[in-house]
C-alpha atoms as a PDB file:
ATOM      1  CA  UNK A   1      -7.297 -69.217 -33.586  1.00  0.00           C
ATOM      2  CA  UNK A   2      -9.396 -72.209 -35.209  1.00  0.00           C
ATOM      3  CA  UNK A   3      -7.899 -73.422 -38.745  1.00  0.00           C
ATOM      4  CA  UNK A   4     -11.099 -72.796 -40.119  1.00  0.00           C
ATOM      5  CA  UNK A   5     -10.762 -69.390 -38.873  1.00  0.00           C
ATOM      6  CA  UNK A   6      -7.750 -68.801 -40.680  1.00  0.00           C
ATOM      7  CA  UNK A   7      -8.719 -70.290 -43.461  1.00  0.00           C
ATOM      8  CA  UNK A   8     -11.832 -68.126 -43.999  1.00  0.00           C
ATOM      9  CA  UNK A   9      -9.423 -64.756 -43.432  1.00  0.00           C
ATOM     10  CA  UNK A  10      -7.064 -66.512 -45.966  1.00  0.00           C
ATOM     11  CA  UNK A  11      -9.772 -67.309 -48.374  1.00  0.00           C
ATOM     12  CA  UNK A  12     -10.976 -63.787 -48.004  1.00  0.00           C
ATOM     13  CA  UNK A  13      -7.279 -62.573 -48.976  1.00  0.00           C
ATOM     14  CA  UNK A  14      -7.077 -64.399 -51.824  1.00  0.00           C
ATOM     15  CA  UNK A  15     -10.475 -63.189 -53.131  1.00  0.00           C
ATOM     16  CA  UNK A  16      -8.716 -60.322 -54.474  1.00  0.00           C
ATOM     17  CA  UNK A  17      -6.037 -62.017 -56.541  1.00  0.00           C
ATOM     18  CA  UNK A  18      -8.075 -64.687 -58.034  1.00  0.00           C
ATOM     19  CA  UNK A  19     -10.051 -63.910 -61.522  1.00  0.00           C
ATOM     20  CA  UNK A  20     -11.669 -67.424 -61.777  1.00  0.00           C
ATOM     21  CA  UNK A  21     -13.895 -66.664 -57.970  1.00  0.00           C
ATOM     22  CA  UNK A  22     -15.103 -69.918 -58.787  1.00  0.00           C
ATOM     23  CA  UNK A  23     -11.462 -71.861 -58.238  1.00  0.00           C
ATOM     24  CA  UNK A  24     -12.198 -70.518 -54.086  1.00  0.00           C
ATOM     25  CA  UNK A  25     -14.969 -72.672 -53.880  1.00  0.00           C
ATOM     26  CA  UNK A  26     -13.055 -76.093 -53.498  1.00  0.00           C
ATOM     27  CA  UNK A  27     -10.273 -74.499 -51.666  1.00  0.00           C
ATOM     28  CA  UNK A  28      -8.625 -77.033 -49.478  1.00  0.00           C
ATOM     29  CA  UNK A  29      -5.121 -77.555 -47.724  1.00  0.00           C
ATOM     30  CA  UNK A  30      -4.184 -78.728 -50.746  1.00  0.00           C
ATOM     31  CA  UNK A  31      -4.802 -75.844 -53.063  1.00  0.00           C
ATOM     32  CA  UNK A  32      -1.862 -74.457 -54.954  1.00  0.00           C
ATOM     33  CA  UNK A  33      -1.644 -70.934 -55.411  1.00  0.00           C
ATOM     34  CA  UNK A  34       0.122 -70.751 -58.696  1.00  0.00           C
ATOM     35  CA  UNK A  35      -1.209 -74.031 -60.560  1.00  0.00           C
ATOM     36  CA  UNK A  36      -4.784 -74.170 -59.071  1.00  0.00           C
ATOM     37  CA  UNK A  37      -5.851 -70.320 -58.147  1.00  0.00           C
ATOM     38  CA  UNK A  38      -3.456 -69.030 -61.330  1.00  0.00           C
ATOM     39  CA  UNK A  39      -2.016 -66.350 -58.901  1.00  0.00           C
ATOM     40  CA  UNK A  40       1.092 -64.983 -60.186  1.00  0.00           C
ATOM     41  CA  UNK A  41       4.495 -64.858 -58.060  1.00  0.00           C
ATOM     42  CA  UNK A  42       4.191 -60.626 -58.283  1.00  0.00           C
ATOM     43  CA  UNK A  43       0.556 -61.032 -56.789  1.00  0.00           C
ATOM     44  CA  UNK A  44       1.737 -63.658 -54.512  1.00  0.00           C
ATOM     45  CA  UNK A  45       4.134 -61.406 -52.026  1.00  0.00           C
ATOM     46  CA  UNK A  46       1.047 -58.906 -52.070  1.00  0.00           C
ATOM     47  CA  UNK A  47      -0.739 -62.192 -50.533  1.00  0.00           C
ATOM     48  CA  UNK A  48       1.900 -62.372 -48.166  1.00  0.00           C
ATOM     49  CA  UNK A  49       1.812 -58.384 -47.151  1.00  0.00           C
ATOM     50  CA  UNK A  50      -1.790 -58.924 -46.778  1.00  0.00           C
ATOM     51  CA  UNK A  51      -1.697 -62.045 -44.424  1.00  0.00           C
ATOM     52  CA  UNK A  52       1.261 -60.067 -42.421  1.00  0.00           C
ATOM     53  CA  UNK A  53      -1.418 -57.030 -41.990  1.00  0.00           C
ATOM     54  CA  UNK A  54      -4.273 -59.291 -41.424  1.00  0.00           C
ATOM     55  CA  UNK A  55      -2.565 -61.167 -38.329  1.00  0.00           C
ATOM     56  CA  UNK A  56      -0.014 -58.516 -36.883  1.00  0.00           C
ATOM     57  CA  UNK A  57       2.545 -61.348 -37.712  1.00  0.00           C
ATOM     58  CA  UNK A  58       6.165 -60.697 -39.820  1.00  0.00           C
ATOM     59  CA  UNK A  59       6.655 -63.796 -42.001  1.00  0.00           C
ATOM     60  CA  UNK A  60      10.858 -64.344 -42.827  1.00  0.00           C
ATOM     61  CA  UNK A  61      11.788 -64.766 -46.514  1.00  0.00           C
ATOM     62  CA  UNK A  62      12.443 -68.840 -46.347  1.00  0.00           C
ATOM     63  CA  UNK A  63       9.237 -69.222 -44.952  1.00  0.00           C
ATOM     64  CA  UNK A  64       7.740 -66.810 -47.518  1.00  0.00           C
ATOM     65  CA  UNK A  65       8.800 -69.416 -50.196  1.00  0.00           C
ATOM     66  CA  UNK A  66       6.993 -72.321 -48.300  1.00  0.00           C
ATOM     67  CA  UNK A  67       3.867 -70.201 -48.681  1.00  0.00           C
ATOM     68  CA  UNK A  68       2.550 -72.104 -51.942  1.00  0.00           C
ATOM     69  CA  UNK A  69      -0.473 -73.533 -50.620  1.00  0.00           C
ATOM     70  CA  UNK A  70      -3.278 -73.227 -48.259  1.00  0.00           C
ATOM     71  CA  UNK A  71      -2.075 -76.069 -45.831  1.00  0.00           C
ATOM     72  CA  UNK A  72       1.259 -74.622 -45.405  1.00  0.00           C
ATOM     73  CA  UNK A  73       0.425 -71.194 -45.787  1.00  0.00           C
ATOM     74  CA  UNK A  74      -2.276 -72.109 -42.816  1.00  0.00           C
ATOM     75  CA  UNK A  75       0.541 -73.909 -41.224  1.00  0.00           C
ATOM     76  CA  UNK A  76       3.220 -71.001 -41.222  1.00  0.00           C
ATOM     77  CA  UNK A  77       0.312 -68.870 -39.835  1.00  0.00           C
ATOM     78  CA  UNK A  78      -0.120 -70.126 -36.777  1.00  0.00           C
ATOM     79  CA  UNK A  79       3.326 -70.871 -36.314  1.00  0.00           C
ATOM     80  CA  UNK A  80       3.501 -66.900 -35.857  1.00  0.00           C
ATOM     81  CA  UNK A  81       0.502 -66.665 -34.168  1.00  0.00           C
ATOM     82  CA  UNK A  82       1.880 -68.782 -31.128  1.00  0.00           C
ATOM     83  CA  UNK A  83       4.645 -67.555 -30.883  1.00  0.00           C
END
């Protein structure tokens, strides 16, 4: 799958956990999860749950923790997804 792919089913996750819709708009590798989205850590594992539904993929704990932006959250992704 493309990265922009999986960055448009990412962005479409996040959606749900982001008040400020606005802060998607300039999402970028980059992005921060915590400090620029303002997700919290309890909505952050639902993140996680949803990106595990949304690509059939089971992500391990110490690569959970990686998961704090977009570019290694995209990263970690397809990691799974070629495996």
């Amino acid at each position: 799958m493309k990265n922009s792919e999986l960055e448009k089913h990412l962005s479409e996750i996040l959606e749900a956990y982001v008040s400020d819709k606005k802060k998607l708009n300039g999402l970028n590798e980059e992005t921060n999860f915590i400090t620029d989205l303002e997700i919290n850590s309890a909505h952050l594992v639902d993140v996680i749950l949803d990106v595990e539904d949304k690509f059939n993929i089971c992500i391990e704990n110490e690569e959970m923790e990686q998961m704090i932006n977009v570019g290694k959250s995209l990263e970690i992704i397809q990691a799974k997804l070629n495996d």
